[in-house]
PDB file of N, CA and C in Angstrom:
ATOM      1  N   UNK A   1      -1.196  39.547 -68.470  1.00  0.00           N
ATOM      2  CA  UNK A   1      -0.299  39.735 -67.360  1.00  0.00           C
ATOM      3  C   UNK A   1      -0.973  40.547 -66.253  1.00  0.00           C
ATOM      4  N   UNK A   2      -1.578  41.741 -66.664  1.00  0.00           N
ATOM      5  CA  UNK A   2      -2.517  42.144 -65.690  1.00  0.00           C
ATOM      6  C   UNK A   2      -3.184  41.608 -64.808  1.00  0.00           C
ATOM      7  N   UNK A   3      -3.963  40.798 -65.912  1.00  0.00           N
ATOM      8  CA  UNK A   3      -5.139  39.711 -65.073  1.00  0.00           C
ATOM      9  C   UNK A   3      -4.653  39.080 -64.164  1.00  0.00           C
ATOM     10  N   UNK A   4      -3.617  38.573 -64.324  1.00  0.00           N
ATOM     11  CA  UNK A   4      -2.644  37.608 -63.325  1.00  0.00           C
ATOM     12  C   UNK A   4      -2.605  38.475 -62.020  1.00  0.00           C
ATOM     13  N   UNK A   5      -1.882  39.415 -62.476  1.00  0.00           N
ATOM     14  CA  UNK A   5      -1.818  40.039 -60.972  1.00  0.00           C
ATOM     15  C   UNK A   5      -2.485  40.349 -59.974  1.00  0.00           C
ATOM     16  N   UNK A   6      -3.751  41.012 -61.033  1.00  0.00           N
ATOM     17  CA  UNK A   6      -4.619  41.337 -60.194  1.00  0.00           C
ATOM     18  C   UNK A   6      -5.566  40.269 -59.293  1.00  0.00           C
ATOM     19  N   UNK A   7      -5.573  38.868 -59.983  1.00  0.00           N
ATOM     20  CA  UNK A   7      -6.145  37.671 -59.585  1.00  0.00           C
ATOM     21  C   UNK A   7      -5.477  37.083 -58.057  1.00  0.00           C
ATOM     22  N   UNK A   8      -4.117  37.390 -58.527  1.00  0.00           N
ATOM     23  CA  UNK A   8      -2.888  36.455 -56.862  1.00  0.00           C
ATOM     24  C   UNK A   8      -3.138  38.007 -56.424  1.00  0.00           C
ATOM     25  N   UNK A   9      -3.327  39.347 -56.262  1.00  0.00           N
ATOM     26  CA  UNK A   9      -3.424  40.207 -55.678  1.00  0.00           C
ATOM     27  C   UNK A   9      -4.936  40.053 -54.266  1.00  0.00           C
ATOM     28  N   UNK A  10      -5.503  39.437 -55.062  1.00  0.00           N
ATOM     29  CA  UNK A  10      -6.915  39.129 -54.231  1.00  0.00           C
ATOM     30  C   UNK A  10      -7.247  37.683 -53.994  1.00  0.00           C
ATOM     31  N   UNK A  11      -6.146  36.548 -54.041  1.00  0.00           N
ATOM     32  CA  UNK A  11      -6.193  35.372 -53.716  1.00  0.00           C
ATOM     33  C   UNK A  11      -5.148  35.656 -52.012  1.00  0.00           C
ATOM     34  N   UNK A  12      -6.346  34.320 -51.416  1.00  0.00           N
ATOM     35  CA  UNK A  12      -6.690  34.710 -50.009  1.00  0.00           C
ATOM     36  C   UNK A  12      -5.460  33.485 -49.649  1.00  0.00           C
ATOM     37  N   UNK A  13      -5.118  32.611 -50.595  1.00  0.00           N
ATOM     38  CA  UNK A  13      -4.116  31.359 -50.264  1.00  0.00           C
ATOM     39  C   UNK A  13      -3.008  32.498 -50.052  1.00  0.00           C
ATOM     40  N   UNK A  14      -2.674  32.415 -49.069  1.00  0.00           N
ATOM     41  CA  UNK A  14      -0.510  32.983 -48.129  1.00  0.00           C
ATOM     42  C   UNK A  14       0.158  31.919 -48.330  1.00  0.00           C
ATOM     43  N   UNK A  15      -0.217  31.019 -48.434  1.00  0.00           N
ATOM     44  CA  UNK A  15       1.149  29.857 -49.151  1.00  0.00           C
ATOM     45  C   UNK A  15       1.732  29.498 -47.507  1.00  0.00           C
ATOM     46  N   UNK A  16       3.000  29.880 -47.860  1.00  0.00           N
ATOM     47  CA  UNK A  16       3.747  29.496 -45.954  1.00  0.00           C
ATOM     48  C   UNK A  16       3.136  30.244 -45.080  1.00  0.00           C
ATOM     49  N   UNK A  17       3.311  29.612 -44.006  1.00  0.00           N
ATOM     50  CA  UNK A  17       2.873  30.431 -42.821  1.00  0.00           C
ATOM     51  C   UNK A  17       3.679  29.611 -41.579  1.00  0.00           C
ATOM     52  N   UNK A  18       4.522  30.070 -40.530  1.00  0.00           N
ATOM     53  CA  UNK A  18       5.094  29.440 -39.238  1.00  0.00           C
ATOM     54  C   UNK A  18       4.304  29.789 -38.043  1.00  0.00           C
ATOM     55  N   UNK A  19       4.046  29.224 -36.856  1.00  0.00           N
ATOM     56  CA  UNK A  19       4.013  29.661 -35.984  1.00  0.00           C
ATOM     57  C   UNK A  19       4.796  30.577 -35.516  1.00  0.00           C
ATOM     58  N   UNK A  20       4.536  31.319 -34.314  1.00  0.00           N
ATOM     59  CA  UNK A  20       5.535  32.630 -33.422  1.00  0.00           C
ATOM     60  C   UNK A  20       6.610  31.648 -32.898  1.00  0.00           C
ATOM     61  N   UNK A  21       6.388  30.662 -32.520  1.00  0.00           N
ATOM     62  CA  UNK A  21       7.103  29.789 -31.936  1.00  0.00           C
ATOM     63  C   UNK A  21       8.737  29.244 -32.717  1.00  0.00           C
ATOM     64  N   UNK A  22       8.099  28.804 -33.817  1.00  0.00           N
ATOM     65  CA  UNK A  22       8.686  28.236 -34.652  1.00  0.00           C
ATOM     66  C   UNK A  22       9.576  29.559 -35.580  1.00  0.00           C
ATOM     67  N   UNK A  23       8.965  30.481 -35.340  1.00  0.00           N
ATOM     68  CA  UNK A  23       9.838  31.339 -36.409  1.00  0.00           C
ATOM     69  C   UNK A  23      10.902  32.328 -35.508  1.00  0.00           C
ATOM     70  N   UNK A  24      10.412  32.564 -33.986  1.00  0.00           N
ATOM     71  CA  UNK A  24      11.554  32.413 -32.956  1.00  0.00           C
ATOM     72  C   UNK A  24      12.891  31.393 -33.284  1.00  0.00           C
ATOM     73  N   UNK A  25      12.650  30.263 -33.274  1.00  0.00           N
ATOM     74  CA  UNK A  25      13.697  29.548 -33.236  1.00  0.00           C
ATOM     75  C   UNK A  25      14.708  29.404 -34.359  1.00  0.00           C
ATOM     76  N   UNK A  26      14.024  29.446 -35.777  1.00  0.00           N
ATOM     77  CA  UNK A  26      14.677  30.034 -36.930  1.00  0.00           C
ATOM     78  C   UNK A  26      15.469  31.159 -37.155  1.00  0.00           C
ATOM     79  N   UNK A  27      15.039  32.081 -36.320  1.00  0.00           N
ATOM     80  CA  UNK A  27      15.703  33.467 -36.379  1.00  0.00           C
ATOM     81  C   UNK A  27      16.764  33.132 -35.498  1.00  0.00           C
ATOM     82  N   UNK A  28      16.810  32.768 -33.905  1.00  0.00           N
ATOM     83  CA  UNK A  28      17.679  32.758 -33.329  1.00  0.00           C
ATOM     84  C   UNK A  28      18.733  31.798 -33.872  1.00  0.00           C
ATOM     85  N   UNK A  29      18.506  30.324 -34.573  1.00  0.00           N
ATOM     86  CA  UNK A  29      19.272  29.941 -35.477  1.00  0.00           C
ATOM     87  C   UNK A  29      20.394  30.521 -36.367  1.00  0.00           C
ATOM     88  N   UNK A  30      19.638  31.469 -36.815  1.00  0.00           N
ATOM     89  CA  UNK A  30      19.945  32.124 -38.030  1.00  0.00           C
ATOM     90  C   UNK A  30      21.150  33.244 -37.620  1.00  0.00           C
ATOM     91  N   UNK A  31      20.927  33.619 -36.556  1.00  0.00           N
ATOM     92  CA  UNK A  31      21.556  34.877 -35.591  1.00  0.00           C
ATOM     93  C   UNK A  31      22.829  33.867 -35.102  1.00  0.00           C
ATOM     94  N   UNK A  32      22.468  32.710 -35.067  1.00  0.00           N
ATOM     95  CA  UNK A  32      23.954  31.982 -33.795  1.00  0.00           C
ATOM     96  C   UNK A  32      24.967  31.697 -35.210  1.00  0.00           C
ATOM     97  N   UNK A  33      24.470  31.532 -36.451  1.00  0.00           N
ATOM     98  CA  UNK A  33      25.012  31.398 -37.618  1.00  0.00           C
ATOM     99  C   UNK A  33      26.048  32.492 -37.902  1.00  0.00           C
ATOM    100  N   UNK A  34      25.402  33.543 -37.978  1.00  0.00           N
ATOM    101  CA  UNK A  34      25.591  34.463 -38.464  1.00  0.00           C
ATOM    102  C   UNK A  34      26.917  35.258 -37.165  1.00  0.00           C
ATOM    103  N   UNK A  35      26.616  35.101 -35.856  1.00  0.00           N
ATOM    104  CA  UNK A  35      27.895  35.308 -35.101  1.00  0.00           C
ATOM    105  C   UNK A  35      28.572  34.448 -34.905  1.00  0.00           C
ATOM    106  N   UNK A  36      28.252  32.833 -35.510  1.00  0.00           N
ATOM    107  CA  UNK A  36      29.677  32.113 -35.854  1.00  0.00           C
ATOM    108  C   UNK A  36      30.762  32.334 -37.153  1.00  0.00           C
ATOM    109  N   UNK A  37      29.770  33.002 -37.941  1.00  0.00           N
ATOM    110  CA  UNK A  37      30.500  33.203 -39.066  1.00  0.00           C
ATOM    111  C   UNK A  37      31.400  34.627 -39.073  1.00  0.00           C
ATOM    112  N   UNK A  38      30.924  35.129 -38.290  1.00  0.00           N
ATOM    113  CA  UNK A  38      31.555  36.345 -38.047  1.00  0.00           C
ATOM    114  C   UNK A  38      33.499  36.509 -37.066  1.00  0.00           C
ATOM    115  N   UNK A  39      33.030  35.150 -36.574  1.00  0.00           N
ATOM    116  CA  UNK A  39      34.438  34.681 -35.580  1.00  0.00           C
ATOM    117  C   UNK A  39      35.332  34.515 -36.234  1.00  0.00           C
TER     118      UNK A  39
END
């Protein structure tokens, strides 16, 4: 179990990654959600 960790601790793969662009628009999404649900 150690080994494991310490192995994905120093593996250079980040898996997801968005653009600034793209993760703008998700958030503000996420925000128009979140003050519709609030109505």
């Amino acid at each position: 179990m150690i080994r494991t960790f310490i192995a994905r601790s120093c593996d250079r793969d980040t898996g997801y990654w968005a653009p600034a662009a793209e993760a703008e628009r998700i958030e503000k999404a996420r925000y128009a959600l979140l003050q519709e649900a609030r109505r």
